[in-house]
C-alpha atoms as a PDB file:
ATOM      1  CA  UNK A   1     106.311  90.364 111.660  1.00  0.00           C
ATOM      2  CA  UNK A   2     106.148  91.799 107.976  1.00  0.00           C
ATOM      3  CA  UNK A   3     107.066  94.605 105.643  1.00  0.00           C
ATOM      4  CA  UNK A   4     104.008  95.583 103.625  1.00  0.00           C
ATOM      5  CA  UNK A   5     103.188  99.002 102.193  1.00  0.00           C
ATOM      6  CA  UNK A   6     100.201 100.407 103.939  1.00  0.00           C
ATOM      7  CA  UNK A   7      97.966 103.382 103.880  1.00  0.00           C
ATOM      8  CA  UNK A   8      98.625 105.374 106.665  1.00  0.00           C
ATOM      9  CA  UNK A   9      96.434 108.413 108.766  1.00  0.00           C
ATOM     10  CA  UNK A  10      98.574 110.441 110.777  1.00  0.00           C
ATOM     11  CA  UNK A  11      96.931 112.857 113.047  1.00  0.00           C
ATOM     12  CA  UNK A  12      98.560 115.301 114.481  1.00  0.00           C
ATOM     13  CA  UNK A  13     102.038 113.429 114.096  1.00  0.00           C
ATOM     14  CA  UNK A  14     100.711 110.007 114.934  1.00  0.00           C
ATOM     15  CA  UNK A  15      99.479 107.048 113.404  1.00  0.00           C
ATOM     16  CA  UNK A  16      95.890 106.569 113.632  1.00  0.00           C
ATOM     17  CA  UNK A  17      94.400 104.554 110.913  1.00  0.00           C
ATOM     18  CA  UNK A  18      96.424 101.697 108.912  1.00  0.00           C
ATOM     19  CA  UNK A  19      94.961  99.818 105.860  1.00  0.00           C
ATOM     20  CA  UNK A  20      97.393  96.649 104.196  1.00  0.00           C
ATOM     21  CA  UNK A  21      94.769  94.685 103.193  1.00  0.00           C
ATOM     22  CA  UNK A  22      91.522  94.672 100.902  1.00  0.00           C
ATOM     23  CA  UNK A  23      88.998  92.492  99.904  1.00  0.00           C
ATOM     24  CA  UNK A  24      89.275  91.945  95.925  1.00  0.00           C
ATOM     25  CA  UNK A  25      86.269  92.149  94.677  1.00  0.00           C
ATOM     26  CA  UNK A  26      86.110  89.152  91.829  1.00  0.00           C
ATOM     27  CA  UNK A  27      87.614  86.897  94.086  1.00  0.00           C
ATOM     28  CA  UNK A  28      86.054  87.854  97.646  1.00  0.00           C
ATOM     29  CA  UNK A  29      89.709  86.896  99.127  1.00  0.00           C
ATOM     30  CA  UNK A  30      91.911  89.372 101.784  1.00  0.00           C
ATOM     31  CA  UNK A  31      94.488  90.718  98.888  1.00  0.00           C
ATOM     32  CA  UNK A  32      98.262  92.457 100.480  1.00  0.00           C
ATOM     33  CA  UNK A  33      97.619  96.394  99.154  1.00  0.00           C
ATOM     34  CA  UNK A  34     100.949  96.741  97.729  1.00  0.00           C
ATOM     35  CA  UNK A  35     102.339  99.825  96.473  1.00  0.00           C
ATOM     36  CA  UNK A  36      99.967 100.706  93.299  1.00  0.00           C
ATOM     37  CA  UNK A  37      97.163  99.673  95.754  1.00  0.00           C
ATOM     38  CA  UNK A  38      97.863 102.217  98.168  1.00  0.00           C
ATOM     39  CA  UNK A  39      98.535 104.695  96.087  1.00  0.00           C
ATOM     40  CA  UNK A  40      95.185 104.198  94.119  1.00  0.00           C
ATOM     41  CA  UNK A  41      93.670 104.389  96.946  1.00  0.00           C
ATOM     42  CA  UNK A  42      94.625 107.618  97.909  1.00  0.00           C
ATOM     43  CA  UNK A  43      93.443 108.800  94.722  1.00  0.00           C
ATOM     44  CA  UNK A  44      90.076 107.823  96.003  1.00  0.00           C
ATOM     45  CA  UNK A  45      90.054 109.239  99.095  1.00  0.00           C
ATOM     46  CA  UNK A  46      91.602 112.397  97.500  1.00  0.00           C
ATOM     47  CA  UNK A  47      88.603 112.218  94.555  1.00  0.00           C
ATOM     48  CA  UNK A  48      85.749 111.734  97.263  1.00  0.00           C
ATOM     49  CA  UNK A  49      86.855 114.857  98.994  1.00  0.00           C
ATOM     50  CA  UNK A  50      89.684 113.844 101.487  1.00  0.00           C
ATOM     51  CA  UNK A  51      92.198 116.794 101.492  1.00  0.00           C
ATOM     52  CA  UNK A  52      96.124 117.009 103.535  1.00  0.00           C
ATOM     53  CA  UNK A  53      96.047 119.610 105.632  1.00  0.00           C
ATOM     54  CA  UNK A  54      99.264 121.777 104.639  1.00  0.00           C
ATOM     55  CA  UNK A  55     100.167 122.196 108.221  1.00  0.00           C
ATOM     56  CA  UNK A  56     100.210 118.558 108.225  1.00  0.00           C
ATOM     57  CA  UNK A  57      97.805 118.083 110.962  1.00  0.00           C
ATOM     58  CA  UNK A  58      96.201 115.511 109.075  1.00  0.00           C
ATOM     59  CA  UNK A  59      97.881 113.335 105.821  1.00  0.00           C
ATOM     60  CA  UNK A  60      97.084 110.181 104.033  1.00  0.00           C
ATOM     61  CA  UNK A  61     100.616 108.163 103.246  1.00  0.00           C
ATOM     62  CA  UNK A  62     101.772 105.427 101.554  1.00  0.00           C
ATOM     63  CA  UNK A  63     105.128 103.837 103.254  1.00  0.00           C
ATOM     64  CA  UNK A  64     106.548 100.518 103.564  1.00  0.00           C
ATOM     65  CA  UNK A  65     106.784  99.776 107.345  1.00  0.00           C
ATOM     66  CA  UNK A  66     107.324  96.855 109.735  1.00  0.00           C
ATOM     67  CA  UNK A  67     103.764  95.225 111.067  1.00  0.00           C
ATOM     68  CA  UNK A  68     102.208  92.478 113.215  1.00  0.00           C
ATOM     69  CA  UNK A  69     100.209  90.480 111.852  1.00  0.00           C
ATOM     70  CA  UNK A  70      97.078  88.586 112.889  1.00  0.00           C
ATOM     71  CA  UNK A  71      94.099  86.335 111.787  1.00  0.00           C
ATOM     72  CA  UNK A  72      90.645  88.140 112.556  1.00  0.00           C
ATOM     73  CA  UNK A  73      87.243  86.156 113.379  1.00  0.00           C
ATOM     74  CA  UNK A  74      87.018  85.693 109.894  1.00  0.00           C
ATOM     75  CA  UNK A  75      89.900  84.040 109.143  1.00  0.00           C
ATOM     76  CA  UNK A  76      91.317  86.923 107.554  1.00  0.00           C
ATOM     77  CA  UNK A  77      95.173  88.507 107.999  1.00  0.00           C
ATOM     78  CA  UNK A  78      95.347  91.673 108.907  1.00  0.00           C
ATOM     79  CA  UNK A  79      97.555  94.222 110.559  1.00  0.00           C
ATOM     80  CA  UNK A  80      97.747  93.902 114.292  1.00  0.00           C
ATOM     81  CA  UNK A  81      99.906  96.744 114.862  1.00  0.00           C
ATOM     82  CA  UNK A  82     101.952  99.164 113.018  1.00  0.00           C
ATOM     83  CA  UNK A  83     106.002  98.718 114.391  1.00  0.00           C
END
């Protein structure tokens, strides 16, 4: 278990996409998102057309919450579950 910031989806109240993780580009290694990672990434997603629904039906966030991690096929950490 870890506390990382990640990019959550809610729908509809619940959790139902996570991002913590992204591949950096000049390196090609799994990178932690962090903070100014999530949030710049939300400015993407906002400046390719993503809008929050003001009834909150559907939201992007950034938080700092409890996960599971786990090594994928790859090799790679990633989030297992969001606790």
């Amino acid at each position: 278990m870890a506390e990382l910031f990640v990019l959550l989806l809610y729908i509809n109240g619940s959790v139902r996409e996570h991002m913590g993780y992204w591949e950096d580009p000049n390196t090609g290694s799994w990178t932690e998102l962090g903070i100014s990672g999530c949030l710049a990434m939300k400015r993407t997603l906002k400046r390719q057309g993503w809008k929050d629904l003001p009834s909150g039906q559907t939201r992007f966030s950034c938080e700092k919450r409890s996960v599971e991690l786990k090594t994928d096929s790859d090799g790679n950490i990633v989030i297992a579950k969001v606790l």
